[in-house]
PDB file of N, CA and C in Angstrom:
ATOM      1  N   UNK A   1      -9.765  20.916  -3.564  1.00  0.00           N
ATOM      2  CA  UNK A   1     -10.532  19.779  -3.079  1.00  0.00           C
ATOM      3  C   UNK A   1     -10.640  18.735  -4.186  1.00  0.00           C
ATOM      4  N   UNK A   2     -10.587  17.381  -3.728  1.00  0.00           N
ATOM      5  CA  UNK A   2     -10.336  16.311  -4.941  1.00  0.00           C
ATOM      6  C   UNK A   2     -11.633  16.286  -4.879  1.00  0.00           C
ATOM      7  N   UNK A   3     -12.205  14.903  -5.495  1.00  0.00           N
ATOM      8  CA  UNK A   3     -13.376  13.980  -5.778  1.00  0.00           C
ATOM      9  C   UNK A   3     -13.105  13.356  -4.628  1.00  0.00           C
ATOM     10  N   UNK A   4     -13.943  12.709  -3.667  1.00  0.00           N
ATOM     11  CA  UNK A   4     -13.950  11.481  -2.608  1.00  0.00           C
ATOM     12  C   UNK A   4     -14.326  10.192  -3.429  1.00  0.00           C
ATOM     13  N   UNK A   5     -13.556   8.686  -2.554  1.00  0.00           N
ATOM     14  CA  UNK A   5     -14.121   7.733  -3.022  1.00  0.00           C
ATOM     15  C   UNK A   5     -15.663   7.331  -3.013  1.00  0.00           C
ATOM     16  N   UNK A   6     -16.464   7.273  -2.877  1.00  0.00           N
ATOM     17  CA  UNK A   6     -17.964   6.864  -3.014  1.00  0.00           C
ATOM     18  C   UNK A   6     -18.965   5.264  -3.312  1.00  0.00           C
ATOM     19  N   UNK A   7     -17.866   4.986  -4.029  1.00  0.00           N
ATOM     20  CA  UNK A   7     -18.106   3.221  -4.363  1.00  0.00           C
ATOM     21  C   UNK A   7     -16.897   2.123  -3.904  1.00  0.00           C
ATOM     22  N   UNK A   8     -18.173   1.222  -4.385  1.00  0.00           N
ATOM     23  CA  UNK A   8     -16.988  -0.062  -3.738  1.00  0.00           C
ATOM     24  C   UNK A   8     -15.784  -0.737  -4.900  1.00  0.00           C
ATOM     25  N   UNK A   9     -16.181   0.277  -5.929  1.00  0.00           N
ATOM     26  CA  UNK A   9     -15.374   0.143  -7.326  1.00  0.00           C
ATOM     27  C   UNK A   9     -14.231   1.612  -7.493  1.00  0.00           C
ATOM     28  N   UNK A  10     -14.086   2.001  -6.091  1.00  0.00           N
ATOM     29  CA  UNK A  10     -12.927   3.443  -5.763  1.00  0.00           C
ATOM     30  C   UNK A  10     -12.080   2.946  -4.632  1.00  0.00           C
ATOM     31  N   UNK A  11     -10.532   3.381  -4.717  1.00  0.00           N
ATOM     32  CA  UNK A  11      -9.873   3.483  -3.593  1.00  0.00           C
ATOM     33  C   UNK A  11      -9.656   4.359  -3.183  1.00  0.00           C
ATOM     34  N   UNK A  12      -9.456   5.129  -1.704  1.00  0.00           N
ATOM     35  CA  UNK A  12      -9.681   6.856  -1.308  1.00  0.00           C
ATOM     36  C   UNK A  12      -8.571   6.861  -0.432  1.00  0.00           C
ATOM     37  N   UNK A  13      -7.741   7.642  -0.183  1.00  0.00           N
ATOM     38  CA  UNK A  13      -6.799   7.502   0.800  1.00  0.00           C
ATOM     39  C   UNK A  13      -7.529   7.729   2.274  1.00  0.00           C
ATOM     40  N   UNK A  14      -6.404   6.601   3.334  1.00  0.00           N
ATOM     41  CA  UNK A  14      -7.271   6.470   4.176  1.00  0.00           C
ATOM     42  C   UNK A  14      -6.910   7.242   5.500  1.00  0.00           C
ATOM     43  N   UNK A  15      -5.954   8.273   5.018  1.00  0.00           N
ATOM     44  CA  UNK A  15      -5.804   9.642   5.643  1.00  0.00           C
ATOM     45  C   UNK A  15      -5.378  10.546   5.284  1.00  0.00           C
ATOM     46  N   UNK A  16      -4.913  11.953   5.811  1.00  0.00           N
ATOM     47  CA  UNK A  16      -4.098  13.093   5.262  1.00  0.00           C
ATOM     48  C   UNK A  16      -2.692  13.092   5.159  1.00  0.00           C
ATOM     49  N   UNK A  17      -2.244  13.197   3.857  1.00  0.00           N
ATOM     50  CA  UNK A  17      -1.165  13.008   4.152  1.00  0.00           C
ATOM     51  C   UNK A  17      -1.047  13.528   2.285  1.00  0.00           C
ATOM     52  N   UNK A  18       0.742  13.192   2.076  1.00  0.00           N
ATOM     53  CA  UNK A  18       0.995  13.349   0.816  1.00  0.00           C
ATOM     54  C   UNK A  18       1.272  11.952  -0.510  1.00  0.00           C
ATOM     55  N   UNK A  19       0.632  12.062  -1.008  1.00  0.00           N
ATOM     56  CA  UNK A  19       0.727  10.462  -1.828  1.00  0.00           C
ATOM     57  C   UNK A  19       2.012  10.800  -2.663  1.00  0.00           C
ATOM     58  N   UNK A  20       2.538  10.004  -1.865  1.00  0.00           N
ATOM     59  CA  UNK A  20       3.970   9.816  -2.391  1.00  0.00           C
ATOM     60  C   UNK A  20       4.434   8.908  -3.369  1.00  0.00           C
ATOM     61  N   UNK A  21       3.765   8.040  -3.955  1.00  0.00           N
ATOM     62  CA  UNK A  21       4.021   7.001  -4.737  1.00  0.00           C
ATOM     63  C   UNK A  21       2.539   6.135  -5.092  1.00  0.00           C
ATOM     64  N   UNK A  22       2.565   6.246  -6.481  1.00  0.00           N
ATOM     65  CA  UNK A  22       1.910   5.148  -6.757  1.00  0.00           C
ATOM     66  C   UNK A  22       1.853   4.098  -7.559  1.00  0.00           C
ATOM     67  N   UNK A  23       1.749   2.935  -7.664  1.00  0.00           N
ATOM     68  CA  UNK A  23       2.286   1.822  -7.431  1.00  0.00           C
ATOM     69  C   UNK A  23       1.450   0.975  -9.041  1.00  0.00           C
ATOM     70  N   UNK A  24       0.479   1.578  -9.000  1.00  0.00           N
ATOM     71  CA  UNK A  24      -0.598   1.441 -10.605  1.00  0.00           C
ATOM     72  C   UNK A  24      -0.718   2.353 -11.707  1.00  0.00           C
ATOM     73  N   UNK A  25      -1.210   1.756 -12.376  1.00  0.00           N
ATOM     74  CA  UNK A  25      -1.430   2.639 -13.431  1.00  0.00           C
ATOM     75  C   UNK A  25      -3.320   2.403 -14.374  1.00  0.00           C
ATOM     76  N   UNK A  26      -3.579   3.246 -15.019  1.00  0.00           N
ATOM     77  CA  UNK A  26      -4.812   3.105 -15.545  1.00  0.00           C
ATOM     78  C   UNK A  26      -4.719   0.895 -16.641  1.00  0.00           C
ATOM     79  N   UNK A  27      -5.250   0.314 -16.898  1.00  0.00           N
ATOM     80  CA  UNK A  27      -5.079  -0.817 -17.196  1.00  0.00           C
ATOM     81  C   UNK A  27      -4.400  -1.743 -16.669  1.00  0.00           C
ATOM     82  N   UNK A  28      -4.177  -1.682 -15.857  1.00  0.00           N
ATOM     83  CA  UNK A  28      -3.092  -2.962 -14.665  1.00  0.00           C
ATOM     84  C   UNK A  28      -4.035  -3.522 -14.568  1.00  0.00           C
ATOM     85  N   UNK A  29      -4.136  -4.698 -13.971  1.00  0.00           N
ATOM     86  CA  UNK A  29      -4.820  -5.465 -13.483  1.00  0.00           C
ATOM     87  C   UNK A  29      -4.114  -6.139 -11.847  1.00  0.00           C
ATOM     88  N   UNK A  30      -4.985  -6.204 -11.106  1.00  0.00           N
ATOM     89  CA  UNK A  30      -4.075  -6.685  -9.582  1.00  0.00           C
ATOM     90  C   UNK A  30      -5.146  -7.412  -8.873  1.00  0.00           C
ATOM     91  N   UNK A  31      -4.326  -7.873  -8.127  1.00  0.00           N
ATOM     92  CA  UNK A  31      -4.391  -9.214  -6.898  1.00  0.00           C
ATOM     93  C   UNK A  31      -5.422  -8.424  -5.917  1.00  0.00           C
ATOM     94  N   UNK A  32      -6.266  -9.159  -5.185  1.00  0.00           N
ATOM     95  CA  UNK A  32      -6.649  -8.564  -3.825  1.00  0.00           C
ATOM     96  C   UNK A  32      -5.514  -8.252  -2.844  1.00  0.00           C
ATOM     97  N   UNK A  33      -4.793  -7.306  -2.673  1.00  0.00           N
ATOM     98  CA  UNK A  33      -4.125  -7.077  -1.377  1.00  0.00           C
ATOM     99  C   UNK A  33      -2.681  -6.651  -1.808  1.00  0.00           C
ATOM    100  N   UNK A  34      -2.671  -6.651  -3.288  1.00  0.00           N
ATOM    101  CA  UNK A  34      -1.428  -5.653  -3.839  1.00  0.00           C
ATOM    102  C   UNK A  34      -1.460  -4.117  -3.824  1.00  0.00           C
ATOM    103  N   UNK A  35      -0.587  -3.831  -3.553  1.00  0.00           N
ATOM    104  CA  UNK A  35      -0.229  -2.669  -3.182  1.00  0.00           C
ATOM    105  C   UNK A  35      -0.321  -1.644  -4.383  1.00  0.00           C
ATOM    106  N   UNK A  36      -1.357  -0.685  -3.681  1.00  0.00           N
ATOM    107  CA  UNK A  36      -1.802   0.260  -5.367  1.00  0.00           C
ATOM    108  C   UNK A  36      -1.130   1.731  -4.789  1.00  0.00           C
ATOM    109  N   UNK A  37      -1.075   2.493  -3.942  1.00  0.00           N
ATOM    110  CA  UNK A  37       0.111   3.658  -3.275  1.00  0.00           C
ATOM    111  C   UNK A  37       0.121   3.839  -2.341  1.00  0.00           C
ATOM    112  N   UNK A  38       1.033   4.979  -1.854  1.00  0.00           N
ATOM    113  CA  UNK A  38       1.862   5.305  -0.978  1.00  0.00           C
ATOM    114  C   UNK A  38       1.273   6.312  -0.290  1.00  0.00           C
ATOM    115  N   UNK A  39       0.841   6.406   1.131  1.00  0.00           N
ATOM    116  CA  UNK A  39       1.042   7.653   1.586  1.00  0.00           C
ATOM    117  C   UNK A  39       1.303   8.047   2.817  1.00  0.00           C
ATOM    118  N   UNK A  40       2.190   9.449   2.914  1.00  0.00           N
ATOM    119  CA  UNK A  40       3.317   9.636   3.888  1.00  0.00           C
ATOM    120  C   UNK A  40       2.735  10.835   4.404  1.00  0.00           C
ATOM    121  N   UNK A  41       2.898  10.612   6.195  1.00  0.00           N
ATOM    122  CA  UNK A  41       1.757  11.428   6.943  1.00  0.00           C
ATOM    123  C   UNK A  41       3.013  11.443   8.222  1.00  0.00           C
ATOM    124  N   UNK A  42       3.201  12.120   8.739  1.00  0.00           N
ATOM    125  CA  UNK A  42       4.000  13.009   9.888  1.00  0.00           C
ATOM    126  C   UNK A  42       5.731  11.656  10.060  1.00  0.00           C
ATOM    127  N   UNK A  43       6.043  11.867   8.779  1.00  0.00           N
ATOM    128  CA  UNK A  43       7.050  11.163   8.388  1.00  0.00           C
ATOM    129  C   UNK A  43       7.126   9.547   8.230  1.00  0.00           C
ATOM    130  N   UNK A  44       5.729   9.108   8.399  1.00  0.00           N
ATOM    131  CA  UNK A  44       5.462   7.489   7.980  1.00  0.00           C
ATOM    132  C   UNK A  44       4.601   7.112   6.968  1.00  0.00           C
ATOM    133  N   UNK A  45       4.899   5.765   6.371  1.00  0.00           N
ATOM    134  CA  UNK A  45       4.317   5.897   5.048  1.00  0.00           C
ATOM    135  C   UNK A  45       3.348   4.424   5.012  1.00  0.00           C
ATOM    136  N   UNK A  46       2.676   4.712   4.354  1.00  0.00           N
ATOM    137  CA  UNK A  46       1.352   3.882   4.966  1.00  0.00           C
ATOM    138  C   UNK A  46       1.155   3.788   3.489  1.00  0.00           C
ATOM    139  N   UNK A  47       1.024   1.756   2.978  1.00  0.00           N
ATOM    140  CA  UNK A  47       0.702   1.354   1.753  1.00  0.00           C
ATOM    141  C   UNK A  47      -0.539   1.203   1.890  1.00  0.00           C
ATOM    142  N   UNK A  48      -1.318   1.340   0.758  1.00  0.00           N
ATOM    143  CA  UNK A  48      -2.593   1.308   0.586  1.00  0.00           C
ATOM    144  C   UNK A  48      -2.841  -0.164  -0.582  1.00  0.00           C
ATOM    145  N   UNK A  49      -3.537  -1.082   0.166  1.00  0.00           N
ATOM    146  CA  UNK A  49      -3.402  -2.234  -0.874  1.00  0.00           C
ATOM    147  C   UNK A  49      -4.698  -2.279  -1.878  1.00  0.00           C
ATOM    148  N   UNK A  50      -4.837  -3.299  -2.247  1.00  0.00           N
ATOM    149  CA  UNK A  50      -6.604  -3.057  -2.884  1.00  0.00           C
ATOM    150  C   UNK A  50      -6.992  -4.555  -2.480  1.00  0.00           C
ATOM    151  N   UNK A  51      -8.434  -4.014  -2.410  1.00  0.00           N
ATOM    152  CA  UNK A  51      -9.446  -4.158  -1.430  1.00  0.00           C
ATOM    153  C   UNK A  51     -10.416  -5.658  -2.440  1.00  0.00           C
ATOM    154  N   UNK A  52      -9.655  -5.910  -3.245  1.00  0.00           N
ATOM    155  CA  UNK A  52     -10.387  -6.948  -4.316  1.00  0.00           C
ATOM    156  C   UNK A  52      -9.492  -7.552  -5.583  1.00  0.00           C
ATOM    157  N   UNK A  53      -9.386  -8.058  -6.909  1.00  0.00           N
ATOM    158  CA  UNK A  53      -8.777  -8.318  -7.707  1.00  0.00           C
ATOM    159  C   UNK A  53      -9.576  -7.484  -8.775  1.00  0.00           C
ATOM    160  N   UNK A  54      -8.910  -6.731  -9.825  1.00  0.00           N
ATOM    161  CA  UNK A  54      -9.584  -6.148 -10.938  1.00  0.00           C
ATOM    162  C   UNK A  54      -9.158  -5.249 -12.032  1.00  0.00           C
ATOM    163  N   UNK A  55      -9.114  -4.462 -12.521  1.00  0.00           N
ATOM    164  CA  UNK A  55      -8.687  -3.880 -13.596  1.00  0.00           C
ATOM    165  C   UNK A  55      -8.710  -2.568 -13.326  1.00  0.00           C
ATOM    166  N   UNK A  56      -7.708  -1.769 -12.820  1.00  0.00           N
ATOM    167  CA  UNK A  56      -7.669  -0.468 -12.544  1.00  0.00           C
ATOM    168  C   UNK A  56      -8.196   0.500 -13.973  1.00  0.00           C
ATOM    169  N   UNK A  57      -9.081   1.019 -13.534  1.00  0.00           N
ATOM    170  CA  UNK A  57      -9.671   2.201 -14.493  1.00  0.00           C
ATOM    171  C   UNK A  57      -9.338   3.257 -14.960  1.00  0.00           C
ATOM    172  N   UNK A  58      -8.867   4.040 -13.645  1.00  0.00           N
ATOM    173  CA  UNK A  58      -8.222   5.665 -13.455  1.00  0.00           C
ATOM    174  C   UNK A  58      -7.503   5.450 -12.056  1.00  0.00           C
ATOM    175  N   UNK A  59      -6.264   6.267 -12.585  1.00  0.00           N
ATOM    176  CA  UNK A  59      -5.584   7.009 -11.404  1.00  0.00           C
ATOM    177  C   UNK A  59      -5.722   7.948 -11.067  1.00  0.00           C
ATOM    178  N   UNK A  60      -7.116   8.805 -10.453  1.00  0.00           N
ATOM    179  CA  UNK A  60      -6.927  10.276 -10.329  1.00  0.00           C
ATOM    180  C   UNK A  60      -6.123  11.581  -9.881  1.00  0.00           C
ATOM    181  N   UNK A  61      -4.897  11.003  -9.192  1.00  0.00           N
ATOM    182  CA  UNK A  61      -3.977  11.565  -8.636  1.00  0.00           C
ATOM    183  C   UNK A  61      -2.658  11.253  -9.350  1.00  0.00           C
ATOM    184  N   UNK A  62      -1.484  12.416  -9.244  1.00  0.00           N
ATOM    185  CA  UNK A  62      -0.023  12.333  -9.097  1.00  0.00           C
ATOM    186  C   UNK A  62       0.376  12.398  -8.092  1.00  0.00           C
ATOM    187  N   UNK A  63       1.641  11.694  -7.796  1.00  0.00           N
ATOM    188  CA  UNK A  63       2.542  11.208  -6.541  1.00  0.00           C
ATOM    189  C   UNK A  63       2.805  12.514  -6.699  1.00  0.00           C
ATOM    190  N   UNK A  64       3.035  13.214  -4.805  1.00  0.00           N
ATOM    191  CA  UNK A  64       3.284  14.590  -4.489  1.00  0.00           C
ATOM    192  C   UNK A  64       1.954  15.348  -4.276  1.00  0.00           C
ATOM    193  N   UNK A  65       0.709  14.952  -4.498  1.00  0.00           N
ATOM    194  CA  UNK A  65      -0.678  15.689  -4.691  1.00  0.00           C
ATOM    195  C   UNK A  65      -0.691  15.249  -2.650  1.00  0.00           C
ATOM    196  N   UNK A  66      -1.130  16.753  -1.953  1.00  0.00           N
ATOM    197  CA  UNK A  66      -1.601  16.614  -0.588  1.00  0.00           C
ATOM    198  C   UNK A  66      -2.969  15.724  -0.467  1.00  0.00           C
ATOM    199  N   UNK A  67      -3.552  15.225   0.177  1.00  0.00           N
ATOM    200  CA  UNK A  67      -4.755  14.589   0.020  1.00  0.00           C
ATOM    201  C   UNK A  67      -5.209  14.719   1.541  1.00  0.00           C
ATOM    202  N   UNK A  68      -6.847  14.402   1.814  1.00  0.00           N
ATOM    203  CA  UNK A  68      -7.575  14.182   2.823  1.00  0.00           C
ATOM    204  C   UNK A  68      -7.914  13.017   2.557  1.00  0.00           C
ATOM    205  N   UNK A  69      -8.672  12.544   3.403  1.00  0.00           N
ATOM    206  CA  UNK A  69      -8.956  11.349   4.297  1.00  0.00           C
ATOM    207  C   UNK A  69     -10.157  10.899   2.811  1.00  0.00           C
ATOM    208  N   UNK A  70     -10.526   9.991   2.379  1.00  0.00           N
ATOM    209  CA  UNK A  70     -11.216   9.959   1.596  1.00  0.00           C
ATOM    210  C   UNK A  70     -11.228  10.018   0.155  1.00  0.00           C
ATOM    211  N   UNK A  71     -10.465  11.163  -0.260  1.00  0.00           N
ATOM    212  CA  UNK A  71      -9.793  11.342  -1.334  1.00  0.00           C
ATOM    213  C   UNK A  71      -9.720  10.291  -2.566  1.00  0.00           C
ATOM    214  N   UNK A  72     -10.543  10.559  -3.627  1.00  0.00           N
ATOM    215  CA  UNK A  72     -10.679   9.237  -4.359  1.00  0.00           C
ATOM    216  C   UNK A  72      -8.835   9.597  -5.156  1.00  0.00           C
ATOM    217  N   UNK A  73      -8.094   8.160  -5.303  1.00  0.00           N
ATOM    218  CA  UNK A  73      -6.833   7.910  -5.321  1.00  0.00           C
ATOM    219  C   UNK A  73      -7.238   6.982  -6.946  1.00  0.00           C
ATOM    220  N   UNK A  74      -7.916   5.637  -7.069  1.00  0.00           N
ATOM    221  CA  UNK A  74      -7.624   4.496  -7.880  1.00  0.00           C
ATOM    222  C   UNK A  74      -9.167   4.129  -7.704  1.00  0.00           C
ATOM    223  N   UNK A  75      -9.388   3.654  -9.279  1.00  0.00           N
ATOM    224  CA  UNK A  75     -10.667   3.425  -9.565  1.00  0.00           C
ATOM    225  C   UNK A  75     -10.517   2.004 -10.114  1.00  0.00           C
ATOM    226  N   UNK A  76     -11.313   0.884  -9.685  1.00  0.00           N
ATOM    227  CA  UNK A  76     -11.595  -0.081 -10.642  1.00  0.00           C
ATOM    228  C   UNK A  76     -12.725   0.039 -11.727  1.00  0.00           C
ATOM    229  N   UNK A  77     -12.722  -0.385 -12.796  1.00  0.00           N
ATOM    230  CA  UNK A  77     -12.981  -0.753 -14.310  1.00  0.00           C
ATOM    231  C   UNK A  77     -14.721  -1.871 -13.617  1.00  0.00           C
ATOM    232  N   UNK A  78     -15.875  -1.568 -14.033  1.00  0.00           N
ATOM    233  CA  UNK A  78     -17.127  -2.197 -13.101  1.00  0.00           C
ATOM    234  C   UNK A  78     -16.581  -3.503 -13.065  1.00  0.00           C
TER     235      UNK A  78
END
């Protein structure tokens, strides 16, 4: 079982599936609506963008990790 997202400063995947790619890293900085990962659920793959502009904090996951619905994925920096 991971950590879930919880704040409005977390991105959580926004279903079950396998995170296949991700697209950030801890210190990036990104756009509202750039694409932070990947995830691939009964053979379709569903980008997950972000939800604001800011300074990624943590990546808590590796590409290949199964995940649930919620699943904290990418953290912004407060």
């Amino acid at each position: 079982t991971h950590r879930k997202a919880t704040s409005s400063n977390q991105v959580g995947s926004p279903l079950q599936g396998r995170l296949s790619e991700i697209l950030v890293k801890s210190g990036d900085s990104v756009e509202k609506d750039a694409p932070l990962f990947v995830i691939e659920a009964m053979k379709m793959e569903t980008t997950v963008v972000s939800p604001r502009a800011g300074k990624i904090s943590d990546v808590s996951l590796e590409a290949g990790t199964m995940v649930q619905t919620d699943d904290l994925v990418v953290a912004f920096a407060e």
